[in-house]
Protein backbone atom coordinates (compact mmCIF):
# COMPACT_ATOMS: atom_id res chain seq x y z
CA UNK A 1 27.74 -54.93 45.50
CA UNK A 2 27.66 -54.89 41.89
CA UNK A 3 23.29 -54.93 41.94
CA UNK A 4 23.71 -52.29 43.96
CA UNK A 5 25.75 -50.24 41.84
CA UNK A 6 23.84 -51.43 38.73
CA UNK A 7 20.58 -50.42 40.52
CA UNK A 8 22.17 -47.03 41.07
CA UNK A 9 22.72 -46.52 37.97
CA UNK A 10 19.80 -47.30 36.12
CA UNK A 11 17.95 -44.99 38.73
CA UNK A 12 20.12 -42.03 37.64
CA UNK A 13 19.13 -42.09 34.00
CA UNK A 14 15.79 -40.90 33.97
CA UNK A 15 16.97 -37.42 35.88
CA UNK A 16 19.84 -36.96 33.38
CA UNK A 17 17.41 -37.49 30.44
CA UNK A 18 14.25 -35.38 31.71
CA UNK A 19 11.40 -35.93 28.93
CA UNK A 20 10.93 -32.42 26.75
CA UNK A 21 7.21 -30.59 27.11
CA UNK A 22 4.27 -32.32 24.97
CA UNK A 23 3.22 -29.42 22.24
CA UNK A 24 0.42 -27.64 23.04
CA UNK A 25 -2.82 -29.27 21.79
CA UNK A 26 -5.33 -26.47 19.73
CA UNK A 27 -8.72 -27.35 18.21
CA UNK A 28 -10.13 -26.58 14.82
CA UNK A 29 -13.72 -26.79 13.91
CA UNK A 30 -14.04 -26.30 10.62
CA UNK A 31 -12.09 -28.43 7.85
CA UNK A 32 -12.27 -25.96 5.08
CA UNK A 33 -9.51 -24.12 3.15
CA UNK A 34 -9.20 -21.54 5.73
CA UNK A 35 -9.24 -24.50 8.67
CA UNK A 36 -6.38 -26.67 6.66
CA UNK A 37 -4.17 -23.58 6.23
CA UNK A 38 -4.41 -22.55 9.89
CA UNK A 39 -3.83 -25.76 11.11
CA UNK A 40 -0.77 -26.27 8.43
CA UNK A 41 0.48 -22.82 9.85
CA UNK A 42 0.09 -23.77 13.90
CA UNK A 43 2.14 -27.46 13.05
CA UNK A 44 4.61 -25.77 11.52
CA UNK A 45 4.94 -23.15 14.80
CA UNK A 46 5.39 -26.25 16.98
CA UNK A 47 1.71 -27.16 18.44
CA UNK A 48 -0.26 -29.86 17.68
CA UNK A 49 -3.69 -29.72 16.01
CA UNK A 50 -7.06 -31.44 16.40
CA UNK A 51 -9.95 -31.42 13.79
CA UNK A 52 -13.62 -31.11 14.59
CA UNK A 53 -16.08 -32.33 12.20
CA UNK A 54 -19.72 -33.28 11.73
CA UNK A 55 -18.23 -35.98 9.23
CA UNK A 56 -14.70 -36.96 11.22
CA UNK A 57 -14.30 -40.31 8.21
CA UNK A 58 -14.84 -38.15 5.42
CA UNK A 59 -13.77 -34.90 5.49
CA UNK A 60 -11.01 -34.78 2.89
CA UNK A 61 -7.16 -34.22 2.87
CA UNK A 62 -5.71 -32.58 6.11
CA UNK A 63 -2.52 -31.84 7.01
CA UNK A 64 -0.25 -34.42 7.78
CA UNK A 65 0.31 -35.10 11.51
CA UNK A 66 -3.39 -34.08 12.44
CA UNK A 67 -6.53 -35.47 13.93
CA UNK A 68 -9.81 -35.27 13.18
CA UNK A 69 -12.70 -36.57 15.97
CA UNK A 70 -16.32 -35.34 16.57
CA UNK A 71 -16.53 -31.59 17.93
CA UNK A 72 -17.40 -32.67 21.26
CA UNK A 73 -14.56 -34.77 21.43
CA UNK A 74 -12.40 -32.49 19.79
CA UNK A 75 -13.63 -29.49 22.38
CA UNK A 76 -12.92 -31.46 25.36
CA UNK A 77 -9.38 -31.84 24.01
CA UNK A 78 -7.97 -28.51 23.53
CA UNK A 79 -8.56 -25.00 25.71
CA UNK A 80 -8.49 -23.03 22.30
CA UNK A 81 -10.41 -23.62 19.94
CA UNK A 82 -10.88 -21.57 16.42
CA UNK A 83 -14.47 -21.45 14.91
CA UNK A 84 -13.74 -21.50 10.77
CA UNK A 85 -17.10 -21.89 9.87
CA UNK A 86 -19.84 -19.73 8.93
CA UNK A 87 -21.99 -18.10 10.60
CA UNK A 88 -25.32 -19.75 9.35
CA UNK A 89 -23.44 -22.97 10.85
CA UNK A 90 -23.22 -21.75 14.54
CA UNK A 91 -26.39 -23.74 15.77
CA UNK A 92 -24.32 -26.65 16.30
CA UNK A 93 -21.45 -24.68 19.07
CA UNK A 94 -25.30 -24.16 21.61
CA UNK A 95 -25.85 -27.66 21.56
CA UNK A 96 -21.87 -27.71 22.80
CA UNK A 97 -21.93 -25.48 25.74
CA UNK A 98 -21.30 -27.81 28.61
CA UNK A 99 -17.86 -28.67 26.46
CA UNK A 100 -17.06 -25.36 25.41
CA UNK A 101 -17.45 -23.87 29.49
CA UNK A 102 -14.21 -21.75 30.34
CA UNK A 103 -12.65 -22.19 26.83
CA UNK A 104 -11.45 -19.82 24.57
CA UNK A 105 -13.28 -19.67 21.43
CA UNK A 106 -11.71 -17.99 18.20
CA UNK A 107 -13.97 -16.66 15.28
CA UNK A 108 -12.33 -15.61 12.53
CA UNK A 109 -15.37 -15.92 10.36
CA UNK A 110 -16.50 -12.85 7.90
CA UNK A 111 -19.60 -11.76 6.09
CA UNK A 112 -20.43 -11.47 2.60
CA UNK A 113 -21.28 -7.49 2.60
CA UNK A 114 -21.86 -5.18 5.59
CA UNK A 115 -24.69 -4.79 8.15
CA UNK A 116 -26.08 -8.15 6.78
CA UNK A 117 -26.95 -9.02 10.68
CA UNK A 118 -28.06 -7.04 13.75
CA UNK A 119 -24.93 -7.76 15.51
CA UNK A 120 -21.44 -8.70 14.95
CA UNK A 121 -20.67 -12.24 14.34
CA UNK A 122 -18.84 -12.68 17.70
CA UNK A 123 -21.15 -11.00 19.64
CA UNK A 124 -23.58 -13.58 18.12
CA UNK A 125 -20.94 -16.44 19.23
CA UNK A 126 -20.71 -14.99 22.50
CA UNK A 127 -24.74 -15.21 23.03
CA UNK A 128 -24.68 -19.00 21.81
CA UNK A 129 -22.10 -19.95 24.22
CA UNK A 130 -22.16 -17.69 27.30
CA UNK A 131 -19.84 -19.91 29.22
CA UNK A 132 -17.21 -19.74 26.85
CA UNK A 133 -14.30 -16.78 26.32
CA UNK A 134 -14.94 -15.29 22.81
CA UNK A 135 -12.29 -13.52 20.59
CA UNK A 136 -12.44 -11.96 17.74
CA UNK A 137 -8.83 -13.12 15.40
CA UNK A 138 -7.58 -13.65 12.50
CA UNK A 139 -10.26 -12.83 10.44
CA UNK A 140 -8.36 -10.04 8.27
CA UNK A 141 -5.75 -12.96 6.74
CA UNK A 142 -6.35 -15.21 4.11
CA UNK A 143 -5.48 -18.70 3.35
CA UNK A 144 -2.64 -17.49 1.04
CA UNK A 145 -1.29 -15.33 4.23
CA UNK A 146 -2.12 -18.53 6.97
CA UNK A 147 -0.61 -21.16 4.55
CA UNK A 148 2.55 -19.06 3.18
CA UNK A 149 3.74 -17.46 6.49
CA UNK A 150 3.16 -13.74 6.82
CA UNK A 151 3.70 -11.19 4.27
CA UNK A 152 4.19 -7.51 4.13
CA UNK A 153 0.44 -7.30 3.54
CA UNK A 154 -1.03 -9.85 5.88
CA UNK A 155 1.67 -9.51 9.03
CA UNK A 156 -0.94 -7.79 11.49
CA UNK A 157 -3.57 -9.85 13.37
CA UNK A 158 -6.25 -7.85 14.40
CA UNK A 159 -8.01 -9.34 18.00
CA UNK A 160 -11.24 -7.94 20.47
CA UNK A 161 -12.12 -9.68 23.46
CA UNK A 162 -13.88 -8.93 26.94
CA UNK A 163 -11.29 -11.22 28.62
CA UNK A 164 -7.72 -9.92 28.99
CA UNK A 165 -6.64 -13.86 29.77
CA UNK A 166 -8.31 -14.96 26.65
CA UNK A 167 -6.85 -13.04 24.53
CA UNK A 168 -3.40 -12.69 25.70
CA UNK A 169 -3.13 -16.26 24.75
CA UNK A 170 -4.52 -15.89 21.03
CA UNK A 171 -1.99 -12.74 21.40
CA UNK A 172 1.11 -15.25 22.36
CA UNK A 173 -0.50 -17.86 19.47
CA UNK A 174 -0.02 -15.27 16.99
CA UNK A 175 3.30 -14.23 18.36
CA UNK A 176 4.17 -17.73 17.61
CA UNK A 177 3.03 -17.81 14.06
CA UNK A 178 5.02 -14.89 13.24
CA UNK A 179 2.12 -12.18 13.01
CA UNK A 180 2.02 -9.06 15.08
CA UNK A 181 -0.62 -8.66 17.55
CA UNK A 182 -2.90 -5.09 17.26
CA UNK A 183 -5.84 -5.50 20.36
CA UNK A 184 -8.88 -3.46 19.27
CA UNK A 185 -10.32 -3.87 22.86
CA UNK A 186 -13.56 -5.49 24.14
CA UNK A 187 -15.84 -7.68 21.76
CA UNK A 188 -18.05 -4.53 21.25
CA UNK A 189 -14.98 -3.70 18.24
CA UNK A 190 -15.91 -6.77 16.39
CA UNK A 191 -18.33 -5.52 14.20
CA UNK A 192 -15.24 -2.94 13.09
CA UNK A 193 -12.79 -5.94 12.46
CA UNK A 194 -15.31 -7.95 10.66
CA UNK A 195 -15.88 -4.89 7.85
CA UNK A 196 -11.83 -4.49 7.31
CA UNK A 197 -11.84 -7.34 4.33
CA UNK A 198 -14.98 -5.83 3.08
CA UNK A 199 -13.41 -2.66 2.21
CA UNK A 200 -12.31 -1.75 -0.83
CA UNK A 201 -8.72 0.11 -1.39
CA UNK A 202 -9.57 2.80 1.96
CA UNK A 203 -6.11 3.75 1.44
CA UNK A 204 -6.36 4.52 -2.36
CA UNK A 205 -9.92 6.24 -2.73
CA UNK A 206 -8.41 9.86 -2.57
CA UNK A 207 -5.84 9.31 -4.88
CA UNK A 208 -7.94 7.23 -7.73
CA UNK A 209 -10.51 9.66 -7.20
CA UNK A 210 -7.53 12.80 -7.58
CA UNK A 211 -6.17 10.71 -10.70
CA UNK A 212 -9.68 9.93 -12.32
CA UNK A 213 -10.48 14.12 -11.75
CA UNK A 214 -7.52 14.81 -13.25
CA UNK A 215 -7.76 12.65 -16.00
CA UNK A 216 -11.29 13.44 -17.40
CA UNK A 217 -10.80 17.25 -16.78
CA UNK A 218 -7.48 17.15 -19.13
CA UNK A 219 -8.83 14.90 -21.50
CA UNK A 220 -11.74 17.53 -22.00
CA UNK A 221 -9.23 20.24 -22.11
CA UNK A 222 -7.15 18.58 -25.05
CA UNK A 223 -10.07 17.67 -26.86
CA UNK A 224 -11.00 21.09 -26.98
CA UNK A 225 -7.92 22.68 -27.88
CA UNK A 226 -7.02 20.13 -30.25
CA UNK A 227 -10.10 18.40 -31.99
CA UNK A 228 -13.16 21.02 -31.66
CA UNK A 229 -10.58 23.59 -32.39
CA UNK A 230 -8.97 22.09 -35.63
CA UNK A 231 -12.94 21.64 -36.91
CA UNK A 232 -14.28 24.77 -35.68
CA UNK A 233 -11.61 27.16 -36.89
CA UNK A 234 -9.94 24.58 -39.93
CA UNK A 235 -12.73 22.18 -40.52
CA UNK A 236 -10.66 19.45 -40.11
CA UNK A 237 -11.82 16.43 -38.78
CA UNK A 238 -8.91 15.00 -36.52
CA UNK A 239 -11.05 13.01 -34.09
CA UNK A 240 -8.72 9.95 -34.62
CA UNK A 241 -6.28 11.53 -32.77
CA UNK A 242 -8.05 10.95 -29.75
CA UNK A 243 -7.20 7.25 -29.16
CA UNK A 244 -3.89 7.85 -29.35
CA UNK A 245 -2.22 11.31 -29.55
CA UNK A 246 -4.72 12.76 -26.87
CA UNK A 247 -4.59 10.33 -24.54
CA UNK A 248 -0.76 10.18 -24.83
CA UNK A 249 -0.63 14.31 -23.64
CA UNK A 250 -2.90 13.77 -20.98
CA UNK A 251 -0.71 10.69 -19.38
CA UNK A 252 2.46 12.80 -18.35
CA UNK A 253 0.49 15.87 -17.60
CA UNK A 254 -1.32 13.71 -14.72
CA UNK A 255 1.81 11.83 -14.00
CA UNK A 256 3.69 14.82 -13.58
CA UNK A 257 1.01 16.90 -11.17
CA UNK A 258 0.55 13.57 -9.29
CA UNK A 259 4.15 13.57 -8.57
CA UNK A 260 3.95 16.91 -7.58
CA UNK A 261 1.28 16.30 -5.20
CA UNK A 262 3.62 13.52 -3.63
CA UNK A 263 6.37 16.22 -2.52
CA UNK A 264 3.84 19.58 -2.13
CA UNK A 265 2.73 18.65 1.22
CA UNK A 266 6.26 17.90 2.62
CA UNK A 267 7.11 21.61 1.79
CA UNK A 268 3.76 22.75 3.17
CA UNK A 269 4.67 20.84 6.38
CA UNK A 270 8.27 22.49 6.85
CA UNK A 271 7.07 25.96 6.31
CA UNK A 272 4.20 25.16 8.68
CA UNK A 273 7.18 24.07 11.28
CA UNK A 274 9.20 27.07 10.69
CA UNK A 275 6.13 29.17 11.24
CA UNK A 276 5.25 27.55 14.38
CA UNK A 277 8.69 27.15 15.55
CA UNK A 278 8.33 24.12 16.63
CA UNK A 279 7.70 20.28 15.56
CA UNK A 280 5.26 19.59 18.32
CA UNK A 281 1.91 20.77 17.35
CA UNK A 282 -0.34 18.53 14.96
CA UNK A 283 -0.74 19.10 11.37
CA UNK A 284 -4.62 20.08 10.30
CA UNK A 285 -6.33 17.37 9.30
CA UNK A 286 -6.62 17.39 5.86
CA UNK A 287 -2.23 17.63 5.47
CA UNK A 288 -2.14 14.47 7.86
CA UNK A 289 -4.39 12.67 5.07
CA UNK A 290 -2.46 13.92 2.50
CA UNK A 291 0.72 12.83 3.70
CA UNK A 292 -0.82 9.12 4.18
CA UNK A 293 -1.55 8.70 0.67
CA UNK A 294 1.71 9.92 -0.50
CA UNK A 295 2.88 6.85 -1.39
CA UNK A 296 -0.29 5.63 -3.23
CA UNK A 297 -0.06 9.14 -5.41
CA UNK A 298 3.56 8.41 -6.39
CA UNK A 299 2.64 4.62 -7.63
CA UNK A 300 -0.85 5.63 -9.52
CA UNK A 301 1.58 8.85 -10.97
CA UNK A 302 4.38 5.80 -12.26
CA UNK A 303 1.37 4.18 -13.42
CA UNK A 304 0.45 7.17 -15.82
CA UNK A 305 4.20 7.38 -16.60
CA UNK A 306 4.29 3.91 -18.00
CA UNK A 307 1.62 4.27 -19.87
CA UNK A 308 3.15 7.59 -21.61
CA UNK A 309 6.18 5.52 -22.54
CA UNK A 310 4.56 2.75 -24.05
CA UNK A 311 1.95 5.12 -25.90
CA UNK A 312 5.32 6.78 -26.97
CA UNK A 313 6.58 3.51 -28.18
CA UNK A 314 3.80 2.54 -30.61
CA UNK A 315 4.18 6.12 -32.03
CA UNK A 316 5.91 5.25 -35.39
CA UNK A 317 3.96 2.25 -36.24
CA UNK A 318 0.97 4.11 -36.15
CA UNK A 319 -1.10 4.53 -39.75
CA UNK A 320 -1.06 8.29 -39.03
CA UNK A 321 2.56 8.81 -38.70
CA UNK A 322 3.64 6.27 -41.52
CA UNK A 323 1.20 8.15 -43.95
CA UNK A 324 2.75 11.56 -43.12
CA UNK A 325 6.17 10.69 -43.71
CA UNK A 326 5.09 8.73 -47.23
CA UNK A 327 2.97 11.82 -48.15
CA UNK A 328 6.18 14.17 -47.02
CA UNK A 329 9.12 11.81 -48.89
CA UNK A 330 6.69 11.82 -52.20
CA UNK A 331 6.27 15.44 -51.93
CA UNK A 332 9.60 15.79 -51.44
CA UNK A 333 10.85 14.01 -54.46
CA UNK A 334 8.32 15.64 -57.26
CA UNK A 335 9.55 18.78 -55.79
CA UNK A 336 13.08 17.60 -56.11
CA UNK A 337 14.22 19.27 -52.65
CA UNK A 338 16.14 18.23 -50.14
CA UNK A 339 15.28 19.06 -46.17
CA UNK A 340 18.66 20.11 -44.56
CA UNK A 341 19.83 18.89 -41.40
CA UNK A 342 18.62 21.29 -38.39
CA UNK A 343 21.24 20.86 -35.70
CA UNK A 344 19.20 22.83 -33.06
CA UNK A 345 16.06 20.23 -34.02
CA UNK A 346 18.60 17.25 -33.31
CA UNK A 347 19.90 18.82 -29.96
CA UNK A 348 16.43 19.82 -28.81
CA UNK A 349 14.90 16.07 -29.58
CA UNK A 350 17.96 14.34 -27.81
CA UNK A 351 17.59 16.39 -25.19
CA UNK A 352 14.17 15.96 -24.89
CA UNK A 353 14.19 12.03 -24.70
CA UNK A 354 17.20 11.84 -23.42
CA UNK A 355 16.00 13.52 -20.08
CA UNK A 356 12.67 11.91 -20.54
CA UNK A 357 14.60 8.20 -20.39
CA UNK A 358 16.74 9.19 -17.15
CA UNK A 359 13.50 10.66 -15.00
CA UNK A 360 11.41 7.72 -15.69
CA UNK A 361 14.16 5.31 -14.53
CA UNK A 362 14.95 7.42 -11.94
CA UNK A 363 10.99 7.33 -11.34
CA UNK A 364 11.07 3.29 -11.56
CA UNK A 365 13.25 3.30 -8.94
CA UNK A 366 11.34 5.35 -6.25
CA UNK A 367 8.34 2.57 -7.48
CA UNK A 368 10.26 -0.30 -6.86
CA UNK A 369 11.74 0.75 -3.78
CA UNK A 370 7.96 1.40 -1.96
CA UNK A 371 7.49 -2.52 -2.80
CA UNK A 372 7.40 -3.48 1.11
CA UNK A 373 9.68 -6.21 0.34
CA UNK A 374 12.54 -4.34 -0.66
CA UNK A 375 11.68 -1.06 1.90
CA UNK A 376 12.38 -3.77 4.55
CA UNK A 377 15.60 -4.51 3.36
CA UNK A 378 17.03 -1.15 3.27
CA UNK A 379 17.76 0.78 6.58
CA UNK A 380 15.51 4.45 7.67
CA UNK A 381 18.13 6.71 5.87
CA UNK A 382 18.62 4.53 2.38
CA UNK A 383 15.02 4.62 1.94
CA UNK A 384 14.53 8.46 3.08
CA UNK A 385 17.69 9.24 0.28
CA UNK A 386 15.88 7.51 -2.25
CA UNK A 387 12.30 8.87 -1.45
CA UNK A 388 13.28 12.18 -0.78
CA UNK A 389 16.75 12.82 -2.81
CA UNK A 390 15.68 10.89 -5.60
CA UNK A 391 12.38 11.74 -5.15
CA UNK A 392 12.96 15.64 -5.69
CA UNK A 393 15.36 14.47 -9.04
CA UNK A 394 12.94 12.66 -10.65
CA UNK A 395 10.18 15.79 -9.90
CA UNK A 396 13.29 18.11 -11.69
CA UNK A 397 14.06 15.32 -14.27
CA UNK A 398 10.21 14.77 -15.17
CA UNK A 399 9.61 18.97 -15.20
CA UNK A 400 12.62 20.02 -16.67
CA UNK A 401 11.61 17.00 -19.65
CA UNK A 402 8.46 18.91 -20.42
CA UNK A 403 9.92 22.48 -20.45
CA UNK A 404 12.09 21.03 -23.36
CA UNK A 405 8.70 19.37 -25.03
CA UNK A 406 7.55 23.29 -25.14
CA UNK A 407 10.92 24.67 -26.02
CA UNK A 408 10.13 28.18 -27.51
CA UNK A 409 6.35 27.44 -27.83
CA UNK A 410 5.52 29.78 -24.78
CA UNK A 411 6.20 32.94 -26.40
CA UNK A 412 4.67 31.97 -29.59
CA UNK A 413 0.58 33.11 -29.84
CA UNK A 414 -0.07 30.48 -32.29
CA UNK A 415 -0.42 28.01 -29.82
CA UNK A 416 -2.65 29.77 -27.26
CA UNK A 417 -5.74 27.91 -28.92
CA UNK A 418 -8.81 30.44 -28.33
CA UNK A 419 -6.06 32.46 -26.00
CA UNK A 420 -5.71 29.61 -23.57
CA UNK A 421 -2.64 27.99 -23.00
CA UNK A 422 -1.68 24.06 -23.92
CA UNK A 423 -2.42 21.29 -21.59
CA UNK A 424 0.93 20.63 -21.19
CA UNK A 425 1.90 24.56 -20.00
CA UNK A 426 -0.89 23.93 -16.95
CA UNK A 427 0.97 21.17 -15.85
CA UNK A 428 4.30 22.70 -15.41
CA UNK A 429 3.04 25.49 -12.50
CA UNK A 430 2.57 22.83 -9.58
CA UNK A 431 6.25 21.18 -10.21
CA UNK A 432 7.41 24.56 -11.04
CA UNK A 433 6.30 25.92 -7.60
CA UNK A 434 6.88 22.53 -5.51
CA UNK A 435 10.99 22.60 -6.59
CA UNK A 436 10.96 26.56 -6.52
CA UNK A 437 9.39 26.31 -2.61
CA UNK A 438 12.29 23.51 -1.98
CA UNK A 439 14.87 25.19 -3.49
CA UNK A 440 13.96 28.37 -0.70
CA UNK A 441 13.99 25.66 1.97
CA UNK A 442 17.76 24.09 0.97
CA UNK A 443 19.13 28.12 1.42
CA UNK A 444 21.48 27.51 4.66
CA UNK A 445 19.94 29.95 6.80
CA UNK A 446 16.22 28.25 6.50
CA UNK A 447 17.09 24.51 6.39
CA UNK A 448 19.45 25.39 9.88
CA UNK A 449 16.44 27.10 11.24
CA UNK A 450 14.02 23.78 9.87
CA UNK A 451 16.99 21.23 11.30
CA UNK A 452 16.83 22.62 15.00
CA UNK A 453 12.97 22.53 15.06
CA UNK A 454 13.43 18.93 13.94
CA UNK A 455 15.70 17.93 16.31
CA UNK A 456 13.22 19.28 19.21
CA UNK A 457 14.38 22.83 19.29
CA UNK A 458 11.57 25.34 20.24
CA UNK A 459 11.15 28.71 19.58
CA UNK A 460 8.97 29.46 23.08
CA UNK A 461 11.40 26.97 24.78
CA UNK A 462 13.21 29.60 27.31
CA UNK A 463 15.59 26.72 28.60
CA UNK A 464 16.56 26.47 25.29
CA UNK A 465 17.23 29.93 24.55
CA UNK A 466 19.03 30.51 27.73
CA UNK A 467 21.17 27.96 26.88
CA UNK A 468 21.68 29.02 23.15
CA UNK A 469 22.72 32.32 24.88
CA UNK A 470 25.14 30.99 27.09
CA UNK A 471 26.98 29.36 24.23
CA UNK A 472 26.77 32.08 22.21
């Protein structure tokens, strides 16, 4: 009786105690620093990892819990495998066709510049092993990204394929790694996902190219109002000034336009809604391109505004400025005067930094709060009061700080150089017309009318008039 029962027993204990899933097994050919991060990155999201090598014994350091075998042992191990070598290395994966039949195959290889073969790296892969299931993954990400978990900047894996199976399971591999998944469609995209690294700041070329414009044209501008004038009219030579005075006039003026640009198509957008009557109809082109780049116009304009503050900074320990105050305080004593205090002077110059100092903090945070890392900690309407709130402060803060830098120098003729106005005066019409054109948009009967349109109110909608009608 009691065998029996102790029979019984040890009988039960394997179905109370079922064994947990083995890990998936993935393959790796390719022991590089791009193959050691990827397969540090898949251990650590819960598969295990296989090495192919032509040198299995002496391949170097790889992560700890891995193997390392021959690639033809290695591909009869796994059913995905990732190709991290290059290209001029693919010989090899033809000579490993009968292994490779039916698997999926993963190249996440890259060229060195673009067009540098007839056809796209996969494609090529695809030709070398025609049994195989090729997709194109992971080749946008670096090391840093694969070895670090995924950033703000390297979250999206970009994948082709001509098999839907394939690469739904490089899709759920992904998943698993913490990346999000963007399919491009067939293998015919791959030459487009191979040129993303190669490209240099897409997002940024309009506004370096805006900021470089404006830079050279009002660096001409000051040099001729300032230096040619002064020699031409005073011979004076004041060249000097150009290192230092010059380039510290033109740094807010293209600060302060750039920051204008940020906010002018947001106003162009509304009145284009209230015109339409409705928030359903595309913007043109060139205002849906504009509004991408909005926040790579408001960092380059910070940019300029730092560099105004610290040109501001080194202001009196320049030679210049020390000499003129000597030459003034000597002049002063031989003539045995005394310079009495002008309150309006001390009142305008505290004003003037004063309002200076709150609009560039004000400016630093709008900057720090487009750092992806703190955008995704603060919910849709925290960031749209700071972007848009703050935004339109620091554009009143920044304007109204350059209106006191003029002061009464607008109605005086003297400073119309050859009867055209200062730099700085050219800068103030954008801002001046950006917060003038927002101010008409905050009146109550406009931003009503712009609030319904936004909420999905029509103006040709006769449901929705019918209805407005019957409450009315």
């Amino acid at each position: 009786m009691s065998k029996e029962v102790k029979s019984e027993s040890v009988s039960l204990c394997p179905v109370g105690k079922a064994a947990a899933p083995e890990p998936e097994l993935l393959c790796i050919f390719g022991t590089g620093d791009l193959g050691r991060s990827l397969g540090q990155r898949l251990l650590q999201s819960g598969y295990r990892v296989v090495y192919g090598s032509r040198r299995p014994h002496s391949c170097g350091p790889l992560p700890q819990g891995t193997q390392v075998m021959s690639h033809a042992a290695a591909a009869q191990s796994a059913s995905l495998v990732f190709v991290c070598v290059h290209r001029e290395h693919y010989d090899f994966l033809e000579t490993l066709a009968p292994q490779l039949k039916g698997k999926v195959l993963v190249d996440v290889s890259n060229n060195l510049k673009k067009n540098l073969y007839p056809e796209a790296n996969a494609e090529y892969l695809q030709r070398l092993v025609p049994g195989a299931h090729v997709v194109k993954a992971f080749n946008t990400l670096s090391a840093w990204a694969l070895q670090n978990g995924p950033s703000d900047a390297n979250r999206q894996v970009y994948l082709c394929g001509n098999s839907a199976e394939a690469k739904q399971g490089v899709a759920d591999t992904s998943t698993k790694m913490g990346f999000t998944v963007l399919d491009r469609g067939s293998l015919s995209a791959a030459r487009e996902l191979e040129d993303f690294p190669l490209q240099l700041f897409p997002e940024w070329r309009l506004p370096l190219r805006l900021a470089i414009g404006l830079t050279i044209f009002f660096f001409l501008y000051v040099v001729l109002t300032d230096v040619i004038y002064a020699y031409a009219k005073e011979k004076k030579d004041i060249s000097f000034r150009i290192m230092v005075s010059l380039a510290n006039k033109v740094f807010p003026i293209v600060s302060l336009i750039m920051l204008s640009l940020c906010y002018l198509p947001g106003v162009i957008a509304a009145f284009l809604q209230l015109y339409r009557g409705t928030k359903y109809k595309r913007f043109p082109d060139w205002l849906d391109r504009w509004m991408l780049c909005r926040k790579q116009l408001g960092l380059l304009a910070l940019g300029f505004a730092s560099l105004h503050v610290l040109y501001t900074l080194i202001i009196p320990i320049r030679y210049y400025v020390r000499y003129r105050l000597a030459a003034h305080t000597i002049s002063q004593i031989r003539e045995n005067k005394t310079s009495e205090f002008d309150t309006t002077m001390a009142w305008r110059t505290d004003s003037y930094y004063a309002v200076g100092i709150l609009g560039f903090a004000v400016y630093l945070l709008l900057g720090i709060t487009s750092l992806p890392s703190v955008s995704n900690a603060l919910s849709w309407r925290e960031f749209s009061f700071i972007q848009s709130k703050l935004g339109y402060l620091t554009l009143f803060l920044c304007t109204f700080h350059t209106y006191l830098y003029g002061w009464d120098k607008f109605l005086k003729p003297s400073y119309y150089k050859w009867y055209i106005p200062p730099a700085y005066m050219l800068s103030l019409v954008l801002p001046s017309v950006v917060l003038a054109v927002k101010l008409l948009l905050l009146l109550p009967c406009v931003d009503r009318s712009l609030t319904r349109i936004r909420q999905g109110w029509e103006r040709t909608d006769p449901e929705a008039d019918s209805k407005r009608s019957l409450l009315t």
